[in-house]
C-alpha atoms as a PDB file:
ATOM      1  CA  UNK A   1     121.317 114.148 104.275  1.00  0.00           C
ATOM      2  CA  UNK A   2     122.204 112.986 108.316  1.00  0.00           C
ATOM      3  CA  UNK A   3     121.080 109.622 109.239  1.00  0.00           C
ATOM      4  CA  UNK A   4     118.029 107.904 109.154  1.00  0.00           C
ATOM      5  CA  UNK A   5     116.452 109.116 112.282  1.00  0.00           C
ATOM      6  CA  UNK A   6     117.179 112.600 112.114  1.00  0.00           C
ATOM      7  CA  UNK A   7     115.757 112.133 108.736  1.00  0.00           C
ATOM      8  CA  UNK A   8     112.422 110.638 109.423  1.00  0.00           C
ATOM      9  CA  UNK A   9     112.568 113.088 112.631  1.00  0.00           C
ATOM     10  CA  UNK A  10     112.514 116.323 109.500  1.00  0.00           C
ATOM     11  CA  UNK A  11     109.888 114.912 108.241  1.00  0.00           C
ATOM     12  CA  UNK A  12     107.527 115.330 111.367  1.00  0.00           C
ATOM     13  CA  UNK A  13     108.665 119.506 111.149  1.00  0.00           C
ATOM     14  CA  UNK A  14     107.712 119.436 107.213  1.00  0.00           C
ATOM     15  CA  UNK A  15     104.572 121.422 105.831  1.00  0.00           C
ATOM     16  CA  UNK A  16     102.428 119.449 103.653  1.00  0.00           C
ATOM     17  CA  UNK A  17     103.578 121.294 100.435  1.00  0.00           C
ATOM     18  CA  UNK A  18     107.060 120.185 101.216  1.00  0.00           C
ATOM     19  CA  UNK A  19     106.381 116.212 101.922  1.00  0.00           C
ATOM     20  CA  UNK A  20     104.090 116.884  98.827  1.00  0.00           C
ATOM     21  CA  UNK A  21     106.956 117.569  96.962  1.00  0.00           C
ATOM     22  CA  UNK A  22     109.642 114.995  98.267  1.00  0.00           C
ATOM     23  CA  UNK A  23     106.767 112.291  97.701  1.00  0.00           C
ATOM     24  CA  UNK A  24     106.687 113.264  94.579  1.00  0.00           C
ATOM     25  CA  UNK A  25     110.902 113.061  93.589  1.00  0.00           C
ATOM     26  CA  UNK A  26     110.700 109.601  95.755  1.00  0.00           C
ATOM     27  CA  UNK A  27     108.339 108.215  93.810  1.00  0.00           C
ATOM     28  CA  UNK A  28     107.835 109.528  90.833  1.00  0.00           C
ATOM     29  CA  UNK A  29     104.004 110.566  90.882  1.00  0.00           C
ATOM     30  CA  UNK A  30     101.730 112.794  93.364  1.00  0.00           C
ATOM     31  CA  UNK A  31     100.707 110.884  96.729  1.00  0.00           C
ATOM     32  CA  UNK A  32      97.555 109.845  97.147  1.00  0.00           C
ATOM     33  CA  UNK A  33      96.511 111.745 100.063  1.00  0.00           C
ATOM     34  CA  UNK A  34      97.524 115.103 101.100  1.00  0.00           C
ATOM     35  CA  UNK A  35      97.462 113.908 105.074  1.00  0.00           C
ATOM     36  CA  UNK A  36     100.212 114.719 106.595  1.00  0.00           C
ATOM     37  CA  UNK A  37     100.507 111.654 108.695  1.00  0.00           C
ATOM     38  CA  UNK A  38      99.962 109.624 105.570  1.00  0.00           C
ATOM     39  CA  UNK A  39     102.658 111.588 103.823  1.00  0.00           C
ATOM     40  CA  UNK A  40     104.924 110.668 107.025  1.00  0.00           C
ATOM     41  CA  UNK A  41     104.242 107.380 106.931  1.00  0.00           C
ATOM     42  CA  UNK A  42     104.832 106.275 102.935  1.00  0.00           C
ATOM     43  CA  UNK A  43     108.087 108.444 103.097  1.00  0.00           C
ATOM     44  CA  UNK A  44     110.099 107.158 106.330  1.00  0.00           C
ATOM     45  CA  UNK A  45     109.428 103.365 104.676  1.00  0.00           C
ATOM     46  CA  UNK A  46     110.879 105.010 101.102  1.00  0.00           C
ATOM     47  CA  UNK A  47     113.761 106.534 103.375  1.00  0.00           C
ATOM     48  CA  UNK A  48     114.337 103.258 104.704  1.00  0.00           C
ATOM     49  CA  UNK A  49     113.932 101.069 101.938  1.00  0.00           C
ATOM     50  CA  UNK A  50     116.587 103.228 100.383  1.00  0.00           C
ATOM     51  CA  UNK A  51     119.222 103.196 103.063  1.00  0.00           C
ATOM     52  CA  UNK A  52     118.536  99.445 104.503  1.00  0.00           C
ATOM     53  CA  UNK A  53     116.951  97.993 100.983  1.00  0.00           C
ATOM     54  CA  UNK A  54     113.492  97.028 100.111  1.00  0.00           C
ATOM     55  CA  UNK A  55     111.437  93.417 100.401  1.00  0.00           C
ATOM     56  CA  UNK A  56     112.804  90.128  99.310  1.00  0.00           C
ATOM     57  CA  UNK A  57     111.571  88.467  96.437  1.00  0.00           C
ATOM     58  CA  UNK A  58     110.415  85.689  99.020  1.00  0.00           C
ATOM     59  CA  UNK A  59     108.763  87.992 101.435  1.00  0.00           C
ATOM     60  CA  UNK A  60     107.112  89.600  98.291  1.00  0.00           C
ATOM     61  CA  UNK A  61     105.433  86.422  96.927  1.00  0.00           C
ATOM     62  CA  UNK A  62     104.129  85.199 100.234  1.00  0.00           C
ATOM     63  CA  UNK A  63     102.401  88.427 101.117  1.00  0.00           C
ATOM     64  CA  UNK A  64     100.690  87.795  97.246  1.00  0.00           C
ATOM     65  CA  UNK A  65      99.907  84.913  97.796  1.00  0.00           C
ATOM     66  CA  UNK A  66      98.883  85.764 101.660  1.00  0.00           C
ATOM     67  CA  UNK A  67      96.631  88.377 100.359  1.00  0.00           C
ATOM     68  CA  UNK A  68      94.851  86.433  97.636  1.00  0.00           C
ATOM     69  CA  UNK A  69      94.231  83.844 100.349  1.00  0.00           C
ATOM     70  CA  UNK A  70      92.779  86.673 103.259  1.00  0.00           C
ATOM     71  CA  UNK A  71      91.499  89.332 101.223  1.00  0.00           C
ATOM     72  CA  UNK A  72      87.885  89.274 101.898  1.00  0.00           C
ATOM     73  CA  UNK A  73      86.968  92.627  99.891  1.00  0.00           C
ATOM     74  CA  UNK A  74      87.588  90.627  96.548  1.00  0.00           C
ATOM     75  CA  UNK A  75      87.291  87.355  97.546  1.00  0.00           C
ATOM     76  CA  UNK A  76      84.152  85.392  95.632  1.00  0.00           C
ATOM     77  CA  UNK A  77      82.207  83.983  98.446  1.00  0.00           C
ATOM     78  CA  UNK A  78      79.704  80.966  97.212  1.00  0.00           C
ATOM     79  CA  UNK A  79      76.240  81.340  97.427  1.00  0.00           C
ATOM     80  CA  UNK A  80      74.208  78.944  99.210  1.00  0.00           C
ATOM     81  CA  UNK A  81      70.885  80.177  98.679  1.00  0.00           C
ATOM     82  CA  UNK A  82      69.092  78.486  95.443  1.00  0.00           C
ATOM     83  CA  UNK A  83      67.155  81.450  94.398  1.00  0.00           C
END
């Protein structure tokens, strides 16, 4: 399919319909969004997690246990107000 920059440059040139549809053969369910530059984005990492491979298992963990650390949308914060 040409290298990895021409690749990623196709995408750019792509309708919707058609990243749409490669999303979908990539990863085996219908994207999220329908934005193109969200589209883009999800399928030149797929592109080059195929060609280059993906995460380590180390640099998998620690962003786990980075986000259970810094994610302040689910983190429990204490209360200190007795009510």
């Amino acid at each position: 399919m040409g290298d990895i920059a021409e690749q990623i440059d196709n995408l750019k040139k792509a309708e919707i319909a058609e990243l749409a549809t490669l999303y979908q053969r990539l990863f085996g369910s219908k994207p999220a969004s329908s934005k193109k530059a969200f589209l883009i984005r999800q399928l030149a990492y797929k592109i080059q997690e195929q060609t280059f491979g993906g995460l380590s298992t180390a640099v998998t963990t620690r962003i786990r246990e980075l986000t259970r650390i810094y994610d302040l949308i689910h983190k429990v914060v204490p209360c200190f107000f007795n009510l």
